[in-house]
C-alpha atoms as a PDB file:
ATOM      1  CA  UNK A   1     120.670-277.031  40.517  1.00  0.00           C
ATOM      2  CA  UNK A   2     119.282-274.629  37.616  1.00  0.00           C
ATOM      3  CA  UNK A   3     120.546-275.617  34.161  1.00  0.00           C
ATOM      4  CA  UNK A   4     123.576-273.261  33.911  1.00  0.00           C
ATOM      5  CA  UNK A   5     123.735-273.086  30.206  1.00  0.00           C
ATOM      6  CA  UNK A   6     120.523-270.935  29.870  1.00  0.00           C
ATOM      7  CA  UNK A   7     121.550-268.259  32.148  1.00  0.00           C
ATOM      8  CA  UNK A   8     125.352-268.351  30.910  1.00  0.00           C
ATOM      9  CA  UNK A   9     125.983-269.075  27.219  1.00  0.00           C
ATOM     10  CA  UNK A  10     123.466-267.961  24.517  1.00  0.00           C
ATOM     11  CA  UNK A  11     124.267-270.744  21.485  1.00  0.00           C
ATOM     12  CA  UNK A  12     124.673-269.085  17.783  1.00  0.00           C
ATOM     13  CA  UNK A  13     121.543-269.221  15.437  1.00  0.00           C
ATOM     14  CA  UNK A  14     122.656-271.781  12.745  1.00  0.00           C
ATOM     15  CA  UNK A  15     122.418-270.471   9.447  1.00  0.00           C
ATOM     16  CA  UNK A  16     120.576-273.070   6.586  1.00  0.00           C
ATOM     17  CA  UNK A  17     123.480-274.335   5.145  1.00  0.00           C
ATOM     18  CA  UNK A  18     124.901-275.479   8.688  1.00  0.00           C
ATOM     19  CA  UNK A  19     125.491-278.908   9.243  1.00  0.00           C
ATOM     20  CA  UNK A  20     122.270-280.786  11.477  1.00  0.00           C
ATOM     21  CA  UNK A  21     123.364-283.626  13.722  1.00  0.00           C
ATOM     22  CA  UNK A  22     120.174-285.007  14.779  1.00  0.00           C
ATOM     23  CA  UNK A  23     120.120-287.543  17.766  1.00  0.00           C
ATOM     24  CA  UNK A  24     116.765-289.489  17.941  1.00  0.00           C
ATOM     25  CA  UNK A  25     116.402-290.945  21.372  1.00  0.00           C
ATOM     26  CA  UNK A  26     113.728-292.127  24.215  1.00  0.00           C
ATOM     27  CA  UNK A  27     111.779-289.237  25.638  1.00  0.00           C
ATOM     28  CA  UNK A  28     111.547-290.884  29.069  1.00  0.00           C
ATOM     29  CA  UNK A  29     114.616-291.963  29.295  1.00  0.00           C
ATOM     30  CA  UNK A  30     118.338-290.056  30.658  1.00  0.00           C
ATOM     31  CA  UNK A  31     118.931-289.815  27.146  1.00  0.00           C
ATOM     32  CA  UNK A  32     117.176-286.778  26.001  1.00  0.00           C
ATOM     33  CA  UNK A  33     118.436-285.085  29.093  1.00  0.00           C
ATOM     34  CA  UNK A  34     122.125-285.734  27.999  1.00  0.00           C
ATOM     35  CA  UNK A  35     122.057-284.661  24.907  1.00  0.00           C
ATOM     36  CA  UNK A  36     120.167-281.276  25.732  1.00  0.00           C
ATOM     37  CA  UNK A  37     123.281-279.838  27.466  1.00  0.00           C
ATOM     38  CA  UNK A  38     125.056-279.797  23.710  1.00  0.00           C
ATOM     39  CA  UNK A  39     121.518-278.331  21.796  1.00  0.00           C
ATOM     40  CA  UNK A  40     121.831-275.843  24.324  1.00  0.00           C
ATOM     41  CA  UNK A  41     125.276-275.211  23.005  1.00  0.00           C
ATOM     42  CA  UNK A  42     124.940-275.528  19.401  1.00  0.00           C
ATOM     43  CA  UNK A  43     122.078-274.464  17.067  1.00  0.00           C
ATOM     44  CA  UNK A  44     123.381-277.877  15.233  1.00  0.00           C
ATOM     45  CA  UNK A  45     122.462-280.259  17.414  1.00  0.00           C
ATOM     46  CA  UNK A  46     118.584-280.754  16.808  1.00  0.00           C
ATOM     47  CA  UNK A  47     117.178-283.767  19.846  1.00  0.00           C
ATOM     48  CA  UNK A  48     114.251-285.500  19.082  1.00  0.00           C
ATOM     49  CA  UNK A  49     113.010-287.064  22.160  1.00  0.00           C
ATOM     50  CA  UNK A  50     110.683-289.797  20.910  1.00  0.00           C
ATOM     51  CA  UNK A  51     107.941-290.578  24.069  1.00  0.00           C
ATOM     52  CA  UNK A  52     107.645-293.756  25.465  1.00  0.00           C
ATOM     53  CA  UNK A  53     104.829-295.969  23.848  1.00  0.00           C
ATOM     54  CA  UNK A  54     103.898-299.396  25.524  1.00  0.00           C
ATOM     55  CA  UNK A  55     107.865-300.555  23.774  1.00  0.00           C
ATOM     56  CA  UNK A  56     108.093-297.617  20.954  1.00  0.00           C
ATOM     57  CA  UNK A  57     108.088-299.852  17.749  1.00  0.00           C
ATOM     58  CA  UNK A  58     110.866-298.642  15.714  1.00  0.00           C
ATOM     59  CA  UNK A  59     108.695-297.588  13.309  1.00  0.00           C
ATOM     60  CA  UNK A  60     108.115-294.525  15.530  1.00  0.00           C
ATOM     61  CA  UNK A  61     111.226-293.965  16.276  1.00  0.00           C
ATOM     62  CA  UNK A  62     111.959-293.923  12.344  1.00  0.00           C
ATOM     63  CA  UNK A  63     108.996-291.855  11.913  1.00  0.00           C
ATOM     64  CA  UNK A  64     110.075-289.157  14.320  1.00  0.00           C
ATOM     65  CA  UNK A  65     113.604-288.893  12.102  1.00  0.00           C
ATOM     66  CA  UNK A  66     111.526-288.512   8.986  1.00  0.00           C
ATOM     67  CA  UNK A  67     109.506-285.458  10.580  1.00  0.00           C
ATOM     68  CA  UNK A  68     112.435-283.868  11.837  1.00  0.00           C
ATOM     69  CA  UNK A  69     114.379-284.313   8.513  1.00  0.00           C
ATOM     70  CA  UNK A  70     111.573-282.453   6.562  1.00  0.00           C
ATOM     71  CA  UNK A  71     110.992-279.754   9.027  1.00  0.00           C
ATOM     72  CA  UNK A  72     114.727-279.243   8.810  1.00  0.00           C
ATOM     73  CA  UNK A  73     114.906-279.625   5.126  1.00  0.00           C
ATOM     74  CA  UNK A  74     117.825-281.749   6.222  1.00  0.00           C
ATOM     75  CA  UNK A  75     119.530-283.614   3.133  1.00  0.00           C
ATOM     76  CA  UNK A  76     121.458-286.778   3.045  1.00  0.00           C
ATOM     77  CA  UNK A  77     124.396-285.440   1.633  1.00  0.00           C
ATOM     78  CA  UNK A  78     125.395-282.763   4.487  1.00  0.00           C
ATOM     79  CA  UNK A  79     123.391-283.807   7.266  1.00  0.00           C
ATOM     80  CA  UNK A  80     123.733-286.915  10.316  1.00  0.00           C
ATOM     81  CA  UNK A  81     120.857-288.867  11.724  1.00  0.00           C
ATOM     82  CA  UNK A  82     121.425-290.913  14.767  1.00  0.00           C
ATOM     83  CA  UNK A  83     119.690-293.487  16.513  1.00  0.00           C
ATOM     84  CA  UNK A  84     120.871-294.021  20.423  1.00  0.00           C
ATOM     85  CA  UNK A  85     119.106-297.442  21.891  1.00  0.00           C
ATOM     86  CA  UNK A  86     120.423-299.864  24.278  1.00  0.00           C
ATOM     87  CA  UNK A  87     120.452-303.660  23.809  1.00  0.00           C
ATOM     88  CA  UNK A  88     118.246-304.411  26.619  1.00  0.00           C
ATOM     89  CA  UNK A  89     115.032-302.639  25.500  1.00  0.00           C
ATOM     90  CA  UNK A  90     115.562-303.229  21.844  1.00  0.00           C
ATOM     91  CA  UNK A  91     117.047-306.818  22.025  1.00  0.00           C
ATOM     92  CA  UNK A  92     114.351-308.016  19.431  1.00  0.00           C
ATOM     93  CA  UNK A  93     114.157-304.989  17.385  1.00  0.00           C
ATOM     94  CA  UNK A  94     117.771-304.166  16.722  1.00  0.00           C
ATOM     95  CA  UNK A  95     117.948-305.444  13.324  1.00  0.00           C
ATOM     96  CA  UNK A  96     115.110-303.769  12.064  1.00  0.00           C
ATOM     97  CA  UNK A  97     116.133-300.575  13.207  1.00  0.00           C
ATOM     98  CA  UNK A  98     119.293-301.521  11.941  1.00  0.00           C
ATOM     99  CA  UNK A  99     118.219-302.510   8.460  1.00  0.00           C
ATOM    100  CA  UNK A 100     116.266-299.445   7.678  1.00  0.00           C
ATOM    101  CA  UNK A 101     119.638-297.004   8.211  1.00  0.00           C
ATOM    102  CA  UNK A 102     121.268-299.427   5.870  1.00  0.00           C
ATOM    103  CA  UNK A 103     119.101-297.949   3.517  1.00  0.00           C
ATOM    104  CA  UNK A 104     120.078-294.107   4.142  1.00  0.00           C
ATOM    105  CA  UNK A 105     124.072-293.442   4.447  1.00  0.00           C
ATOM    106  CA  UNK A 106     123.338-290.649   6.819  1.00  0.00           C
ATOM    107  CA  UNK A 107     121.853-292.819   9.537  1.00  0.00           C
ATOM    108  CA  UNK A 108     123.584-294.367  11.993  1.00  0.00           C
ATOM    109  CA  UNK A 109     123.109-296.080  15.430  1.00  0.00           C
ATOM    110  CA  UNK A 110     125.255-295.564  18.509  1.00  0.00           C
ATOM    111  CA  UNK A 111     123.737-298.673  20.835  1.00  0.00           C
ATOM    112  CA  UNK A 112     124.966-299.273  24.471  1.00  0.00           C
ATOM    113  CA  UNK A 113     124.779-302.588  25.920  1.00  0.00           C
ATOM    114  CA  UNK A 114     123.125-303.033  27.976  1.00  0.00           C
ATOM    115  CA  UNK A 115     122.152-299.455  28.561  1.00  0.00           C
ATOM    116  CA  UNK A 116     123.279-296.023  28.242  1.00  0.00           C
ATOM    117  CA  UNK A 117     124.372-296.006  32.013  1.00  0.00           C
ATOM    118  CA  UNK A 118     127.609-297.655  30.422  1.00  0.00           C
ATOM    119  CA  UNK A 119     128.306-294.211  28.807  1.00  0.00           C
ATOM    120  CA  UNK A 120     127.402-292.058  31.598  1.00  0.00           C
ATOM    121  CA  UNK A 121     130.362-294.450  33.505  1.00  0.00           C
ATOM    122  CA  UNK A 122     132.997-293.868  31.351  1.00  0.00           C
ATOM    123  CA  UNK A 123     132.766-289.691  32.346  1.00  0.00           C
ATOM    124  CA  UNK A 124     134.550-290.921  35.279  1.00  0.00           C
ATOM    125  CA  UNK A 125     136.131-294.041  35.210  1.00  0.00           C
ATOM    126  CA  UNK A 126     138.332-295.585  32.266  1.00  0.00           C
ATOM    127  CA  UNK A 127     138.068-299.274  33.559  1.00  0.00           C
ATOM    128  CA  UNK A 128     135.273-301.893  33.318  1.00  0.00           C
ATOM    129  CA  UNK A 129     133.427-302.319  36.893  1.00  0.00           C
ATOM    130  CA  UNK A 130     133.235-305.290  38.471  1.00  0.00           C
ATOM    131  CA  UNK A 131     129.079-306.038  38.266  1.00  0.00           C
ATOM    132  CA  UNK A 132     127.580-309.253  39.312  1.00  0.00           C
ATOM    133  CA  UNK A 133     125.725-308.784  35.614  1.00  0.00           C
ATOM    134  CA  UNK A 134     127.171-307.001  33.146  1.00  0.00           C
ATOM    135  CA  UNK A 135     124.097-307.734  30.652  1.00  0.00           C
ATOM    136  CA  UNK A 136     121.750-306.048  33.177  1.00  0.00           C
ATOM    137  CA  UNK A 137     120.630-302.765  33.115  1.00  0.00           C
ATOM    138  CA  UNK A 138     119.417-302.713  36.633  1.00  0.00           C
ATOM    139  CA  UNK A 139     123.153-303.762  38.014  1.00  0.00           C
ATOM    140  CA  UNK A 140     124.630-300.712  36.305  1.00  0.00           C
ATOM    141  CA  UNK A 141     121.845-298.089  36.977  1.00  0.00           C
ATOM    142  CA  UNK A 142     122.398-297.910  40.820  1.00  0.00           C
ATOM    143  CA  UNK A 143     126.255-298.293  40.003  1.00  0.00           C
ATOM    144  CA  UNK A 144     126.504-294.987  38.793  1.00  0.00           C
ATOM    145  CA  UNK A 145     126.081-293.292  42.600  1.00  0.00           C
ATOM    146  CA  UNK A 146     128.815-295.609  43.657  1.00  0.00           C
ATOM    147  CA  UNK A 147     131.256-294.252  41.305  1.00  0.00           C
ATOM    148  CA  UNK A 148     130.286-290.861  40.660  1.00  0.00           C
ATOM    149  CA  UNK A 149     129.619-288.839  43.670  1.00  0.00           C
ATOM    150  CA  UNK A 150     126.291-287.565  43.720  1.00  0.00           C
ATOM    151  CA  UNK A 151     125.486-289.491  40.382  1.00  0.00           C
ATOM    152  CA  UNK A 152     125.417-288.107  37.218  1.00  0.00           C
ATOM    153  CA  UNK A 153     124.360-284.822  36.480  1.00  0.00           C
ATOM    154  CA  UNK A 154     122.953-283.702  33.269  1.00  0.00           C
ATOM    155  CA  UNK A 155     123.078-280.706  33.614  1.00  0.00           C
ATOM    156  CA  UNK A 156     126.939-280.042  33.821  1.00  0.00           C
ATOM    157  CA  UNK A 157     128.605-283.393  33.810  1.00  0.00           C
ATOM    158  CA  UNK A 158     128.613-283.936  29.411  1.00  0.00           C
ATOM    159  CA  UNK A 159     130.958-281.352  29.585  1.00  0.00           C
ATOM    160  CA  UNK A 160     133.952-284.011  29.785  1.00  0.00           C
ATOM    161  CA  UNK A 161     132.550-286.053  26.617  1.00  0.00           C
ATOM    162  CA  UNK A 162     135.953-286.077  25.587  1.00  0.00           C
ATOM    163  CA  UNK A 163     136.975-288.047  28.735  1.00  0.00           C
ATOM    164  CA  UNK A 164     133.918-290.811  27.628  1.00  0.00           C
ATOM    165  CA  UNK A 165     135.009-290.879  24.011  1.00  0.00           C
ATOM    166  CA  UNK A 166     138.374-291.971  24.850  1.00  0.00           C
ATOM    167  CA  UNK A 167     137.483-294.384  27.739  1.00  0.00           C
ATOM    168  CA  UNK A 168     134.743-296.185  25.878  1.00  0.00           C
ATOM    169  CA  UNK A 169     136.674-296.657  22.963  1.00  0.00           C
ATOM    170  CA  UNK A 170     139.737-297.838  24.349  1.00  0.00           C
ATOM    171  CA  UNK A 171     137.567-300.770  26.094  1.00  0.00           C
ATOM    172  CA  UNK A 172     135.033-301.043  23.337  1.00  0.00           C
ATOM    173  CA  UNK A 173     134.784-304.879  22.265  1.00  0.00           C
ATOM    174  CA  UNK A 174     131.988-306.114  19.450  1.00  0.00           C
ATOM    175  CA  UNK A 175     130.806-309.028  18.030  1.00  0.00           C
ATOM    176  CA  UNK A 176     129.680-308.194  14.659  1.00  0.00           C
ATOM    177  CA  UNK A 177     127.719-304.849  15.016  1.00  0.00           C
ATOM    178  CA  UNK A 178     126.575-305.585  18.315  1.00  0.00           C
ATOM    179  CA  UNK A 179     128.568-303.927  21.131  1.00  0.00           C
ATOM    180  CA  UNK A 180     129.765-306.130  23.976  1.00  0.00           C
ATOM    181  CA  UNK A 181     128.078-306.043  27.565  1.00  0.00           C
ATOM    182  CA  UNK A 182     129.715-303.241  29.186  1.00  0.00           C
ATOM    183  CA  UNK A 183     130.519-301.367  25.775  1.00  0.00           C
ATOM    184  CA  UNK A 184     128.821-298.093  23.885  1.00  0.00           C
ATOM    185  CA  UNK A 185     128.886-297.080  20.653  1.00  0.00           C
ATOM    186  CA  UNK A 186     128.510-294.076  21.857  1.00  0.00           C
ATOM    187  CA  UNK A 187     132.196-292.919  21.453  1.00  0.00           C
ATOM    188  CA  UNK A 188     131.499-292.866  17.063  1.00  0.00           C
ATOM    189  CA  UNK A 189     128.910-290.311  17.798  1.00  0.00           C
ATOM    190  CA  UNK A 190     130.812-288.024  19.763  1.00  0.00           C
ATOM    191  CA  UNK A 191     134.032-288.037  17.472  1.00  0.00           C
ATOM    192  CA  UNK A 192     131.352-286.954  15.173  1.00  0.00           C
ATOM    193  CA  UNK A 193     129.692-284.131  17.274  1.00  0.00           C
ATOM    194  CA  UNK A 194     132.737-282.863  18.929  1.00  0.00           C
ATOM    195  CA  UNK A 195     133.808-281.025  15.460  1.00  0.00           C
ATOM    196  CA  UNK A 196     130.029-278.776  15.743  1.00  0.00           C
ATOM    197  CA  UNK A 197     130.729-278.138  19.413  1.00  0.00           C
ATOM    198  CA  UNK A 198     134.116-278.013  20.017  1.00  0.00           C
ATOM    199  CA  UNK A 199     134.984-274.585  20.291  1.00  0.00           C
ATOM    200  CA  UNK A 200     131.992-273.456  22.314  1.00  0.00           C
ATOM    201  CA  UNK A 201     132.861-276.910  24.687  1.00  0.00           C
ATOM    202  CA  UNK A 202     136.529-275.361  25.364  1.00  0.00           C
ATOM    203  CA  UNK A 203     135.056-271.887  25.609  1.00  0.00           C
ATOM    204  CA  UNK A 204     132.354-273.423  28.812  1.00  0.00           C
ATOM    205  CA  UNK A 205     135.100-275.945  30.244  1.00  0.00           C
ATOM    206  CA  UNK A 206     136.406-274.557  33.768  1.00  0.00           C
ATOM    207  CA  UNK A 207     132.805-272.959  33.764  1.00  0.00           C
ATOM    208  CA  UNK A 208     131.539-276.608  34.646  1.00  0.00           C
ATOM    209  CA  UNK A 209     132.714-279.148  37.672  1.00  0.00           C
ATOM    210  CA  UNK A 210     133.919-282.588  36.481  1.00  0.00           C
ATOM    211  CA  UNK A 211     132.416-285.780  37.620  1.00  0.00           C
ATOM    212  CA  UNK A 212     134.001-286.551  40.990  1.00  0.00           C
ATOM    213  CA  UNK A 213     135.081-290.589  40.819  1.00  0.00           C
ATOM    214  CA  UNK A 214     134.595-292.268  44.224  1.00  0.00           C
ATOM    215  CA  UNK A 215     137.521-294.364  44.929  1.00  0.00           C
END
């Protein structure tokens, strides 16, 4: 299915003083793909899709940020970084990515344990699943076709980020910083995006099907 948003909506041109909401994320990953459907909505929304490299220290991933920020002339005082990871690929790197956006105010980190699969869920359903694992990315992955019908799309199906915000937080459990198996952090960065994008996300809903839950 052709990305609808390119041949139906043409986003606004931010002006300078508009606020940037930059989402650093893996380029190989479903990530990237998400979070294009709300950059294709909002001149705001800058992704920066880092690429995949043998484990992507977070040094890279901090680097990228740092590039983007300058070429933006983003500034700390206006401006949102955010870095999305999941638990299982960054289980021994967490605290140092977490440590450097103590640092800068702006920065923040919306992690999914284990994966961001446990976002994509909550578009449809509002209730845990019952997984043999819930710390496994590889249990939820093919879960998503079972609950979802025809998986997720990317393409159409972040139009009911609303519907994931409220799910995911409503279940969210932590210990510490560190979310739960089966819980996102996700949920703080939308509440934070959906003020850039909500107008043009009521103006495109009905334009977009809804995840389809399988019962």
């Amino acid at each position: 299915m052709p990305r609808p948003i390119k041949f139906t909506y043409e986003k606004k041109v931010a002006f300078r003083d508009a606020f940037y909401f930059i989402i650093v994320c893996e380029g190989q990953n479903r990530e990237p793909d998400y979070f294009r459907f709300f950059d294709g909505i909002s001149s705001r929304v800058k992704i920066v899709p880092v690429e995949s490299m043998g484990g992507s220290a977070p040094k890279h991933l901090i680097g990228q940020a740092v590039a983007k920020e300058v070429e933006l002339d983003a500034r700390a005082e206006r401006d949102r970084v955010w870095f999305v990871i999941d638990t299982d690929r960054w289980r021994e790197q967490l605290h140092e990515i977490r440590q450097e956006c103590s640092t800068r105010p702006h920065w923040r980190v919306a992690q999914s344990n284990p994966c961001f699969e446990v976002w994509l869920y909550f578009h449809a359903r509002a209730q845990l699943p019952v997984l043999q694992n819930m710390t496994q990315c590889n249990n939820w992955k093919p879960h998503l076709p079972k609950v979802i019908q025809g998986g997720f799309n990317p393409d159409i199906h972040p139009i009911t980020i609303e519907t994931a915000i409220t799910n995911s937080k409503a279940v969210y459990a932590a210990n510490g910083y560190l979310p739960e198996p089966g819980s996102t952090q996700l949920w703080e960065l939308g509440e934070e995006l959906l003020p850039l994008i909500q107008k043009d996300l009521d103006t495109l809903k009905g334009s977009f099907p809804v995840p389809k839950a399988i019962a």
